[in-house]
C-alpha atoms as a PDB file:
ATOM      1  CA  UNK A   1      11.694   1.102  -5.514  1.00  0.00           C
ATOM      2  CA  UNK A   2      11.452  -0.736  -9.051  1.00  0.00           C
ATOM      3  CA  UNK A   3       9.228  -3.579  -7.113  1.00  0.00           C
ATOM      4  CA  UNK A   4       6.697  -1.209  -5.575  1.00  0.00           C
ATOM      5  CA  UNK A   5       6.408   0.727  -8.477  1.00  0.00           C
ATOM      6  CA  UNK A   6       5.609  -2.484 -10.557  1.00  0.00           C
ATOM      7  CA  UNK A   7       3.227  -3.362  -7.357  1.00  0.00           C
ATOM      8  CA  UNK A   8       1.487  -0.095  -7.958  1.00  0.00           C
ATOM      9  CA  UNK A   9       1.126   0.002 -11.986  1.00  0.00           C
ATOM     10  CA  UNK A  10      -0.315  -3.444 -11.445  1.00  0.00           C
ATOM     11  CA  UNK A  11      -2.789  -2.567  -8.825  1.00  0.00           C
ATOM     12  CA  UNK A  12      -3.883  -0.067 -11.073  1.00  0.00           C
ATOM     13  CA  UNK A  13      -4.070  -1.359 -13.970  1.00  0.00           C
ATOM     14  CA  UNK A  14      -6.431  -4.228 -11.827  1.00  0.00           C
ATOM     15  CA  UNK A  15      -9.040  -1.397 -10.045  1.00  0.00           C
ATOM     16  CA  UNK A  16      -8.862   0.536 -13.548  1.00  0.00           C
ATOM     17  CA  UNK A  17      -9.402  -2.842 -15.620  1.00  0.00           C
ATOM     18  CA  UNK A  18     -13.364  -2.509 -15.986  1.00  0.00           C
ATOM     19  CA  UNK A  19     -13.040   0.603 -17.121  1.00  0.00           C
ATOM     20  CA  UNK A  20     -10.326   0.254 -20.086  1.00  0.00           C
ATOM     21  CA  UNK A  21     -11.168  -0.508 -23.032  1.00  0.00           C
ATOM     22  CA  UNK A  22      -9.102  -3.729 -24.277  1.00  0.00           C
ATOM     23  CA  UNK A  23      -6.557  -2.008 -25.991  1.00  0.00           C
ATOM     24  CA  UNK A  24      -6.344   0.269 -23.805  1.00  0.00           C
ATOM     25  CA  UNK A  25      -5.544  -2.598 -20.886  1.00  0.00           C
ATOM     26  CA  UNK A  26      -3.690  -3.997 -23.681  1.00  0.00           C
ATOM     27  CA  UNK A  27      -0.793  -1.077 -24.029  1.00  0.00           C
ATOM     28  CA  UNK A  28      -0.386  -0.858 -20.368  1.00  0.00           C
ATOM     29  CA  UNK A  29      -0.112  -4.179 -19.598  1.00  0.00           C
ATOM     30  CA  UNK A  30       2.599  -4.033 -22.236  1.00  0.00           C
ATOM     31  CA  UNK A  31       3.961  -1.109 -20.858  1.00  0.00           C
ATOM     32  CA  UNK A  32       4.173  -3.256 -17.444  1.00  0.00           C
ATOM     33  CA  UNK A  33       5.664  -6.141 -18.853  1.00  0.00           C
ATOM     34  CA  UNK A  34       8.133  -4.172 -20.438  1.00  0.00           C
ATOM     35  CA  UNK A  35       9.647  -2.409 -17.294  1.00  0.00           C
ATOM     36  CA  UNK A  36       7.674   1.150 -18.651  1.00  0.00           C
ATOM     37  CA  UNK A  37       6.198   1.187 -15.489  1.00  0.00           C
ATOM     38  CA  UNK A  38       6.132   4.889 -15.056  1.00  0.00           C
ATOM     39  CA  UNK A  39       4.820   5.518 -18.567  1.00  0.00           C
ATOM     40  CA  UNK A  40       1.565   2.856 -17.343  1.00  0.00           C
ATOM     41  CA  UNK A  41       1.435   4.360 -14.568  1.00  0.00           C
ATOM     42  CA  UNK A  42       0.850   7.792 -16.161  1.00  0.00           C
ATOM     43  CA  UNK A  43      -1.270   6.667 -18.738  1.00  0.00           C
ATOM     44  CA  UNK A  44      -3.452   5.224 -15.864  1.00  0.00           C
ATOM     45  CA  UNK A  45      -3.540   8.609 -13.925  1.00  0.00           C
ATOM     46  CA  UNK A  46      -4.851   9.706 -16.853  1.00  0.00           C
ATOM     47  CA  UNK A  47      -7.372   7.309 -17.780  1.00  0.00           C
ATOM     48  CA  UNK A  48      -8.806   7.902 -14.185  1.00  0.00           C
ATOM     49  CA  UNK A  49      -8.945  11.310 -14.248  1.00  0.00           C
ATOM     50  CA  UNK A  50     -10.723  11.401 -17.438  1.00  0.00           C
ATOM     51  CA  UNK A  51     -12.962   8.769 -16.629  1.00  0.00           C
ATOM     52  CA  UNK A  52     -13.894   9.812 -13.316  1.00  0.00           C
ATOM     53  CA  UNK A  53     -12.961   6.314 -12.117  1.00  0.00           C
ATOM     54  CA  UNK A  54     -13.020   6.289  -8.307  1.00  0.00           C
ATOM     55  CA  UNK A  55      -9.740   4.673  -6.629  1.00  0.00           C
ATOM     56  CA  UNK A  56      -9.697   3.038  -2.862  1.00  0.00           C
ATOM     57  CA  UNK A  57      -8.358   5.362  -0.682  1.00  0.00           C
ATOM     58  CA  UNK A  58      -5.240   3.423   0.150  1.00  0.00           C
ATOM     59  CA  UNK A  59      -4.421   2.694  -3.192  1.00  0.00           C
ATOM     60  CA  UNK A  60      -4.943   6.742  -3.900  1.00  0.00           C
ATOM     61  CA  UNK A  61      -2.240   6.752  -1.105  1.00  0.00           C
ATOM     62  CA  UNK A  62       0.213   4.685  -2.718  1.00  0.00           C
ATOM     63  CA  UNK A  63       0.064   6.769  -5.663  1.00  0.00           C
ATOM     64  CA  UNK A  64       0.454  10.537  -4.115  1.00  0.00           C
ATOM     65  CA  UNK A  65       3.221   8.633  -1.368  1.00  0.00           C
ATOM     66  CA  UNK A  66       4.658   7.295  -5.484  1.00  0.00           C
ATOM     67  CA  UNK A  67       4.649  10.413  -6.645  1.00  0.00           C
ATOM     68  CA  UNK A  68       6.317  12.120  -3.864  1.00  0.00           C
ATOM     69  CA  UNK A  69       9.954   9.607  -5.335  1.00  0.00           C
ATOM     70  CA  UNK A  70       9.212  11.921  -8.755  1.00  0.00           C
ATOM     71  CA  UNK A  71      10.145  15.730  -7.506  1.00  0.00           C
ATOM     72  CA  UNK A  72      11.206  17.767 -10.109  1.00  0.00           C
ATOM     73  CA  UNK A  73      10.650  15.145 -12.999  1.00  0.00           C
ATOM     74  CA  UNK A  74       9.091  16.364 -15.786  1.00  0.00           C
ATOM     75  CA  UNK A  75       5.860  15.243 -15.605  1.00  0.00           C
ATOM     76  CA  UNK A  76       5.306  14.961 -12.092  1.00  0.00           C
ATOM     77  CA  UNK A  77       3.814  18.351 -11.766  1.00  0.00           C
ATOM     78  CA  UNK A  78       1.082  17.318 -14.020  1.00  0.00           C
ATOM     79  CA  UNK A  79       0.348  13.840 -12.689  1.00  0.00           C
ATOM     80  CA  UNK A  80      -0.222  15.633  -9.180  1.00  0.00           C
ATOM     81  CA  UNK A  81      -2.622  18.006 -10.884  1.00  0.00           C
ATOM     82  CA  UNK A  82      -4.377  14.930 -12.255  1.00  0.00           C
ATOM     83  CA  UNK A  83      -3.863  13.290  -8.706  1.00  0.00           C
ATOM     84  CA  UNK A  84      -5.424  16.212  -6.688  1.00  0.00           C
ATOM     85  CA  UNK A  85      -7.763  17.898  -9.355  1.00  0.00           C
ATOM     86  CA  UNK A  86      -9.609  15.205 -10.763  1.00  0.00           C
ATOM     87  CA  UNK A  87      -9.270  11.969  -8.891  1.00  0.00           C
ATOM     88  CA  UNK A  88      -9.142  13.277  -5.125  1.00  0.00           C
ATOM     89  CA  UNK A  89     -12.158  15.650  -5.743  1.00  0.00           C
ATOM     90  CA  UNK A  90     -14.078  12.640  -6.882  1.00  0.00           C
ATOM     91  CA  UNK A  91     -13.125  10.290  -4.467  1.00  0.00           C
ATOM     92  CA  UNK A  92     -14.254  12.391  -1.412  1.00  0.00           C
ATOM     93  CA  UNK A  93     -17.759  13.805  -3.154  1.00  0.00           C
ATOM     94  CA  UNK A  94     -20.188  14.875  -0.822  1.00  0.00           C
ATOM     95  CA  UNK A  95     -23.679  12.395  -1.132  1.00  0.00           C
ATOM     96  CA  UNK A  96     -26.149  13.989  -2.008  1.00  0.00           C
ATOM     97  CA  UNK A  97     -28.609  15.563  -0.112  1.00  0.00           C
ATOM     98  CA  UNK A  98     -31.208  13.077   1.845  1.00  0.00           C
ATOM     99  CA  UNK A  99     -34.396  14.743   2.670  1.00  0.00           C
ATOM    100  CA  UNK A 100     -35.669  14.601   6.097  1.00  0.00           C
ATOM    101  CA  UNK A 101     -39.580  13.977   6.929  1.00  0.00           C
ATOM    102  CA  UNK A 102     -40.183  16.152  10.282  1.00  0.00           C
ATOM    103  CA  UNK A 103     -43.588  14.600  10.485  1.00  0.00           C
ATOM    104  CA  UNK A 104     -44.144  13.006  13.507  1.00  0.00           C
ATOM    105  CA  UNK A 105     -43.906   8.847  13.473  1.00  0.00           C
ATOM    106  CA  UNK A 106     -46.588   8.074  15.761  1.00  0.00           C
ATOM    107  CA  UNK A 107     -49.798   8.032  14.530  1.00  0.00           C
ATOM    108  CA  UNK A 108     -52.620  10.679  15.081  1.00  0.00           C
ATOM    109  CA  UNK A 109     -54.659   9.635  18.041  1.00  0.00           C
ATOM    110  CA  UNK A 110     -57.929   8.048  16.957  1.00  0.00           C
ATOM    111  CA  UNK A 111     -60.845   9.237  18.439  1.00  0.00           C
ATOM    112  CA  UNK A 112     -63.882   7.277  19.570  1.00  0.00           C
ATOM    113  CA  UNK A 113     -67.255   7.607  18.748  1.00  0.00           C
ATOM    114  CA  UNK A 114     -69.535   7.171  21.487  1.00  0.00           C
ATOM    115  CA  UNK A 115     -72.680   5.711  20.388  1.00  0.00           C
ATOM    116  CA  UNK A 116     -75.862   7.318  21.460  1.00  0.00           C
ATOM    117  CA  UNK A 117     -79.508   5.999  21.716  1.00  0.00           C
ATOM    118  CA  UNK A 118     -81.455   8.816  20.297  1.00  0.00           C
END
């Protein structure tokens, strides 16, 4: 368990990295080093809730199938709200709307002029 959660507080502190300010990638990469994995971990949850930063869906995975080891921790019932409020909602937005032209593709017909002698 100690491995994967390492695994996981690095992989987010990588997909989170452009979005962290550097001493803000600083203290969890401390935190990491350390062995405070689940204290990065939840200062990453954080980060991308509040900055709307938009996870792959299998790393989003790892992290609810992470939390799911924390049950009745202290702060696991408000690292799930972070999980399924903020960052799931964003993840799965709906695009928005694309407008449709119903006008026909072809081209109007063009119509001859017949040339008369008159």
């Amino acid at each position: 368990m100690a491995a994967q959660e390492t695994n996981l507080a690095w992989a987010l502190a990588d997909a989170t990295k452009p979005y962290l300010c550097a001493v803000e990638r600083d203290d969890v990469y401390v935190a990491i080093g350390a062995g405070e994995t689940f204290a990065a971990i939840r200062q990453l949850f954080k980060s991308v809730a509040m900055k709307r930063i938009c996870l792959r869906p299998d790393l989003l995975q790892r992290c609810t199938t992470w939390l799911d080891a924390y049950v009745g921790h202290e702060d696991e019932r408000y690292l799930r709200r972070l999980i399924e409020n903020f960052v799931i909602p964003y993840r799965i937005q709906v695009p928005a709307t694309v407008g449709i032209n119903r006008q026909p593709t072809r081209p109007k017909p063009v119509r001859l002029v017949a040339l008369t002698g008159r």
